[in-house]
Protein backbone atom coordinates (compact mmCIF):
# COMPACT_ATOMS: atom_id res chain seq x y z
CA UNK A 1 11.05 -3.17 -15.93
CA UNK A 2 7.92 -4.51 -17.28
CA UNK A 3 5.40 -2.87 -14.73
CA UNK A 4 6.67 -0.21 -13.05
CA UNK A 5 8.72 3.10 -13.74
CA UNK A 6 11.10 5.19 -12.14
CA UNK A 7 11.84 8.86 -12.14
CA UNK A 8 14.89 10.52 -10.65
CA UNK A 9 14.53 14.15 -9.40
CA UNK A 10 16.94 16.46 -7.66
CA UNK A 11 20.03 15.24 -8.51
CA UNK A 12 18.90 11.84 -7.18
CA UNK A 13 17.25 12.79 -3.99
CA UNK A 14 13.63 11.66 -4.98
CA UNK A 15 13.04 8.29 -6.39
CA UNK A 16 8.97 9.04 -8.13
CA UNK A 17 7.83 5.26 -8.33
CA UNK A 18 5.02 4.86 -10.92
CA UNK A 19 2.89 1.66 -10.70
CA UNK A 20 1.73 0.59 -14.62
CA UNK A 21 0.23 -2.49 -15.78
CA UNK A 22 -1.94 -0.29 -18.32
CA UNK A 23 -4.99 -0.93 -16.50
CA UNK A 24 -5.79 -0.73 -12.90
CA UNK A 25 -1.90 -1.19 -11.73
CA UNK A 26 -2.85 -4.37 -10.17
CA UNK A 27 -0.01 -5.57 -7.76
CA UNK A 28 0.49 -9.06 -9.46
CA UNK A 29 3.85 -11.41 -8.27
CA UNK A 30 5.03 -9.43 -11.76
CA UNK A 31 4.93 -5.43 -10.22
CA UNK A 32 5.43 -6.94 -6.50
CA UNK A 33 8.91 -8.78 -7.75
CA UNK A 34 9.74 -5.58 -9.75
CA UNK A 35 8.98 -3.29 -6.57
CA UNK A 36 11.15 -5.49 -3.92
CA UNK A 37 14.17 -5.36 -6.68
CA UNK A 38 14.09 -1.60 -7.38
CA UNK A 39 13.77 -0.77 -3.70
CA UNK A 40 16.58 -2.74 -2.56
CA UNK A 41 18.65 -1.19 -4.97
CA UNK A 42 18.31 2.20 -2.95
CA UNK A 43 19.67 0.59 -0.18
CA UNK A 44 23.31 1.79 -1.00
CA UNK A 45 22.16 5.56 -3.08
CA UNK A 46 23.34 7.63 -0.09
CA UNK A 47 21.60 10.90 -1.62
CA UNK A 48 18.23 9.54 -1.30
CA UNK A 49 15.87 11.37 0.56
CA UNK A 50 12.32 10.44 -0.86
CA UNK A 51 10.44 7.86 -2.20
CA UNK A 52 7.37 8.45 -3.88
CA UNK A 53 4.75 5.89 -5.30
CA UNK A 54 1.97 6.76 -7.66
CA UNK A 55 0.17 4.72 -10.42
CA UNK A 56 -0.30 5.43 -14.41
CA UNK A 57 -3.46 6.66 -15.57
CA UNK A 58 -6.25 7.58 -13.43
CA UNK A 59 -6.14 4.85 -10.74
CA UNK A 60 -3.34 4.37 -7.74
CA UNK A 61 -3.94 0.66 -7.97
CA UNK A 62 -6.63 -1.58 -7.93
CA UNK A 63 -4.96 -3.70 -5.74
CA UNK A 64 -3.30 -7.14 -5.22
CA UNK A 65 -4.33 -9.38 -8.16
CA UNK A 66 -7.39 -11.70 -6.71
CA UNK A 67 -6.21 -14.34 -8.74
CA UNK A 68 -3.20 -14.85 -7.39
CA UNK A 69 -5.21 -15.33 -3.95
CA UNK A 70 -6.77 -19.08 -4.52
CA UNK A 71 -5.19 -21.70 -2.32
CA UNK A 72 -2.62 -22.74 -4.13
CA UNK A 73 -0.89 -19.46 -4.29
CA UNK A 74 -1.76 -17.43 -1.78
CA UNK A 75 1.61 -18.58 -0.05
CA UNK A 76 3.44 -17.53 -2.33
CA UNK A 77 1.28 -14.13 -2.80
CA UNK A 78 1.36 -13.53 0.60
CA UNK A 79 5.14 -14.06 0.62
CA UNK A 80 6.23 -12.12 -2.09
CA UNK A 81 3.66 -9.02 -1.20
CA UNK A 82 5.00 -8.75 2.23
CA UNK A 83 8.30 -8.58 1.52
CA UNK A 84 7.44 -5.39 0.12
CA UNK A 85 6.78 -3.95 3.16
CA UNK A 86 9.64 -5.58 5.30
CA UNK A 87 12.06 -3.82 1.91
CA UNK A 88 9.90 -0.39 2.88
CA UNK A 89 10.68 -0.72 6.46
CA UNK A 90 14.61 -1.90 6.66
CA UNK A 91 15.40 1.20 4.38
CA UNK A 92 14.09 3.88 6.72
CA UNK A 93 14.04 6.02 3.55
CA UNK A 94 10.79 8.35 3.80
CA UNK A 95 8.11 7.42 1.78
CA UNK A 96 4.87 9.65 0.31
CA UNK A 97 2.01 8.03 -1.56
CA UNK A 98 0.27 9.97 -4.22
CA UNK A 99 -3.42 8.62 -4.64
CA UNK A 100 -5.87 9.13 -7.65
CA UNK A 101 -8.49 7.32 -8.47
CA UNK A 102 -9.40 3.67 -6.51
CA UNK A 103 -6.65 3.18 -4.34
CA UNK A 104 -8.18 -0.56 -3.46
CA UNK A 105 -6.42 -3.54 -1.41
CA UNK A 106 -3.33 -4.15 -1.58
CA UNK A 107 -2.86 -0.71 -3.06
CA UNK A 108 -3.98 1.05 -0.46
CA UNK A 109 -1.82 -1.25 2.36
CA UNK A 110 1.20 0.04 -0.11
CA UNK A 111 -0.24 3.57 0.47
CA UNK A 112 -0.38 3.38 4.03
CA UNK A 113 3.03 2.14 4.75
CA UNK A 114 4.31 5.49 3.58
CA UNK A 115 5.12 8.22 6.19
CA UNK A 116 2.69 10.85 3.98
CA UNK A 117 -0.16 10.55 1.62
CA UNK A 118 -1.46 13.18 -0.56
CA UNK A 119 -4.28 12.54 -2.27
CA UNK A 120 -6.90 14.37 -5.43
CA UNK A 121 -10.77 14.21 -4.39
CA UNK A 122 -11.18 11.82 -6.85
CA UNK A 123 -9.34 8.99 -4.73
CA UNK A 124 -11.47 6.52 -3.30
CA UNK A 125 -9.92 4.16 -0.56
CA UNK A 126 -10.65 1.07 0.98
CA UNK A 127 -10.27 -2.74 2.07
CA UNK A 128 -13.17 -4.34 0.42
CA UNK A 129 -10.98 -8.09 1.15
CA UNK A 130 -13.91 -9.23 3.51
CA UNK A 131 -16.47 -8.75 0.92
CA UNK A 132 -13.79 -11.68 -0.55
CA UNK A 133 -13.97 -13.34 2.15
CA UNK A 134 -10.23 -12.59 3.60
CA UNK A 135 -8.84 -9.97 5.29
CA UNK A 136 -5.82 -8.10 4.60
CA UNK A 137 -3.38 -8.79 7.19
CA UNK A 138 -1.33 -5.48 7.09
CA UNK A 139 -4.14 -2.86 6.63
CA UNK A 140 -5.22 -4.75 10.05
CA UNK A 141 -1.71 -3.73 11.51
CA UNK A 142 -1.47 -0.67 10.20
CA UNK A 143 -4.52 1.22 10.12
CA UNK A 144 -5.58 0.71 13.83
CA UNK A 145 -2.00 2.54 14.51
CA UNK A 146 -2.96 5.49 12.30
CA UNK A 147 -6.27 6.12 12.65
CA UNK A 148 -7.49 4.18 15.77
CA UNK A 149 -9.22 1.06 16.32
CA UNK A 150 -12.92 2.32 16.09
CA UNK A 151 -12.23 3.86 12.12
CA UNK A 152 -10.24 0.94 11.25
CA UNK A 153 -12.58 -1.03 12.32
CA UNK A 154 -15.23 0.53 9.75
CA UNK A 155 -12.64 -0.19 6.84
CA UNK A 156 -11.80 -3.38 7.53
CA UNK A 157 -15.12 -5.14 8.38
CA UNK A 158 -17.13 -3.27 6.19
CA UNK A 159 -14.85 -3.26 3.42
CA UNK A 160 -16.69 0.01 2.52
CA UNK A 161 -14.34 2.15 0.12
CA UNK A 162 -14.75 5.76 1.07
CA UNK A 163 -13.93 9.25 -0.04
CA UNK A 164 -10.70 10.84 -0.24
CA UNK A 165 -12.49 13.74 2.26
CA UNK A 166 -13.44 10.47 4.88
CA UNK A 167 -9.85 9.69 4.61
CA UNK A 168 -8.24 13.39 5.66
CA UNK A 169 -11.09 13.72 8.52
CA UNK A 170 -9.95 10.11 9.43
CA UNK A 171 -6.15 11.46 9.94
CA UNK A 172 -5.19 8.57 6.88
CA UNK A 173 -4.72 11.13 4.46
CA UNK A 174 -2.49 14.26 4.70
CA UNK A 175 -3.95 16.63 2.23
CA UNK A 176 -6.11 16.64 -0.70
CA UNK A 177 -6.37 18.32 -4.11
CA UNK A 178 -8.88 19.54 -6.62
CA UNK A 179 -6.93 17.60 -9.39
CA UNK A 180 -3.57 15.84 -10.55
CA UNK A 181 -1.95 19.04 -11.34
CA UNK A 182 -2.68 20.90 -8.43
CA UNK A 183 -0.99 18.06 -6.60
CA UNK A 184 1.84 17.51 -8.17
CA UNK A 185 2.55 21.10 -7.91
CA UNK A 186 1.76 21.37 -4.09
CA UNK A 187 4.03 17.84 -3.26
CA UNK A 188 6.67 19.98 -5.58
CA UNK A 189 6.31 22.71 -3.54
CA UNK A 190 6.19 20.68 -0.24
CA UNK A 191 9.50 18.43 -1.05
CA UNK A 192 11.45 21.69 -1.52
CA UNK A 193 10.10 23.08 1.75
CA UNK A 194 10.27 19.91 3.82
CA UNK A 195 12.30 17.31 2.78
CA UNK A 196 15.14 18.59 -0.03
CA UNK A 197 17.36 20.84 2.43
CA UNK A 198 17.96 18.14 4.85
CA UNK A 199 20.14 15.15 5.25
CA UNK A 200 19.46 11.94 3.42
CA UNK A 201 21.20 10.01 6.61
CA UNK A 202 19.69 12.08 9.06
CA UNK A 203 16.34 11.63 7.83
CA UNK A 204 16.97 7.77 7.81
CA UNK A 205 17.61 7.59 11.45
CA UNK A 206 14.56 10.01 12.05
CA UNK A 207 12.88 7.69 10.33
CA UNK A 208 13.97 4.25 12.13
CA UNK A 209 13.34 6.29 15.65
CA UNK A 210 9.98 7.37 14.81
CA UNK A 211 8.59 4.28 13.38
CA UNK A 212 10.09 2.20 16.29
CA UNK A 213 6.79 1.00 17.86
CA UNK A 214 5.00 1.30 14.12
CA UNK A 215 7.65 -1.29 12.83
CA UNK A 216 7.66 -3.66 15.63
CA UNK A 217 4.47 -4.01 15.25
CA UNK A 218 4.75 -4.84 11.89
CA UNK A 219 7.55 -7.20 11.94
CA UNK A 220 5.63 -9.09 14.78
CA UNK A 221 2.09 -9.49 13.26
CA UNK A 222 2.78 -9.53 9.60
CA UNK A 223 4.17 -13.26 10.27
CA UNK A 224 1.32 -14.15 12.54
CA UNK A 225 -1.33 -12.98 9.93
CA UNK A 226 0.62 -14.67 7.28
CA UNK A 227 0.07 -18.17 9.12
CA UNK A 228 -3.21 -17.46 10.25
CA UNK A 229 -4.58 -16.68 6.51
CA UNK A 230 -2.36 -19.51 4.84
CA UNK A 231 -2.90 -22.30 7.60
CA UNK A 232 -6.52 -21.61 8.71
CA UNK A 233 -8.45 -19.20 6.66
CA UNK A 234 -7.89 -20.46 3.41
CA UNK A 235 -8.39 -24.04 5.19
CA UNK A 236 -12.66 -22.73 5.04
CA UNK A 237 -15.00 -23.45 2.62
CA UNK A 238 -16.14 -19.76 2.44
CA UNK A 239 -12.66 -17.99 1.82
CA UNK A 240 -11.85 -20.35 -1.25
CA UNK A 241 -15.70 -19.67 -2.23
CA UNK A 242 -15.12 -15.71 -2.15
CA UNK A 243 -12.00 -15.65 -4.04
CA UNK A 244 -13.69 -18.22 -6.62
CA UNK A 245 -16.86 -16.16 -7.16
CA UNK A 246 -14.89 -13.53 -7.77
CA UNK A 247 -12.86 -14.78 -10.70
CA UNK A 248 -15.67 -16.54 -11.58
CA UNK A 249 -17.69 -13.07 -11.73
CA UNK A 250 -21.07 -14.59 -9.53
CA UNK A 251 -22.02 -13.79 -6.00
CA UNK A 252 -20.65 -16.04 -3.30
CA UNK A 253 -22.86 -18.21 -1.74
CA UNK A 254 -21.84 -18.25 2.26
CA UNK A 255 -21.45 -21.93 4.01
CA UNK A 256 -20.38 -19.38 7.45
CA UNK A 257 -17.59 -22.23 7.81
């Protein structure tokens, strides 16, 4: 594969997914294509018991590639990024995120799907899309379910990226770590303690039963959002002029229509 790796550990029970474009792992239709083939194929490995997602170098991701977001692709974008998620969901496989560096977007929502996140104190996280002029429609699922409606809230309106610390005390982020090593070493240490002596189809129907509500949500609102974005917020002046200033590397100037 051209932009992502894969690692096999215990004798097949953890899938490590590495996200590398050789810059800021920026999920472009590229790495998202890649991701929804590779985790379909662990639909049928029966030993499975963990997936884990990290990126290359010292970023998780930057995020979903901004210019793949202009009008006439943000369909297609949309589409194909989702699909990730639904692929996430329908294999009831647990997932763990492992976050260094900006961890921005789109990378993030990928983070946040996962049942755990661990995380070094150099992460930062956030949903800067409004400072775009979008939103990201399943950070606005997800998060309120995690973390409440009031923190959320300050993510996804602000689009202020915060500290890995602002992420633990928020209840998004499981532990963190003074560097790369430590973690690896801890999540090591955690797998074998947690995860590696049980069953690989056990775990997948505690999985479905505890995400019940959390994936019905999902699978309701992702659609809505979809529609919503495609058919009425990129239909504004001020959405287009966000994603354009951005490529364009100027500040937006607002029409508030």
């Amino acid at each position: 594969m051209e932009k992502i790796k894969v690692e096999y550990l215990y004798d097949n029970s953890v899938a490590g997914i590495i996200l590398d474009d050789g810059k800021g792992n920026v999920l472009d239709g590229i790495m998202m294509n890649e991701l929804i083939t590779l985790l379909s194929s662990f639909k049928d490995q029966k030993d499975l018991k963990l997936i884990t997602f990290e990126g290359a170098g010292g970023n998780f991701s930057y995020g979903a590639s901004v210019a793949e977001h202009t009008k006439d692709k943000a369909a297609e974008m949309l589409t194909t990024f989702h699909k990730i998620f639904y692929t996430i969901i329908d294999l009831n496989i647990p997932t763990l995120a492992k976050i260094s560096g900006q961890c921005l977007g789109g990378g993030l929502e990928l983070a946040i799907v996962c049942n755990f996140i661990f995380a070094e104190k150099t992460a930062k996280i956030g949903q800067p899309e409004i400072m775009l002029g979008v939103f990201a429609p399943p950070a606005s699922i997800i998060l309120p379910l995690k973390i409440g409606n009031a923190k959320a809230d300050e993510l996804l309106l602000t689009g202020r990226i915060i500290p890995a610390e602002d992420g633990k005390q928020a209840g998004l982020i499981n532990e963190i770590f003074e560097n790369k090593e430590e973690m690896e070493s801890a999540i090591d240490a955690w797998m074998k303690k947690h995860i590696l002596g049980k069953s690989a189809s056990s775990l997948r129907f505690a999985v479905k039963a505890a995400r019940a509500s959390f994936n019905h949500f999902l699978h309701l609102y992702i659609p809505l959002f979809t529609d919503m974005y495609i058919k009425e917020l990129m239909e504004t002046n001020d959405a287009n002029e966000g994603i354009n200033s951005f490529i364009e590397k100027r500040k937006p100037v607002w029409k508030n229509c």
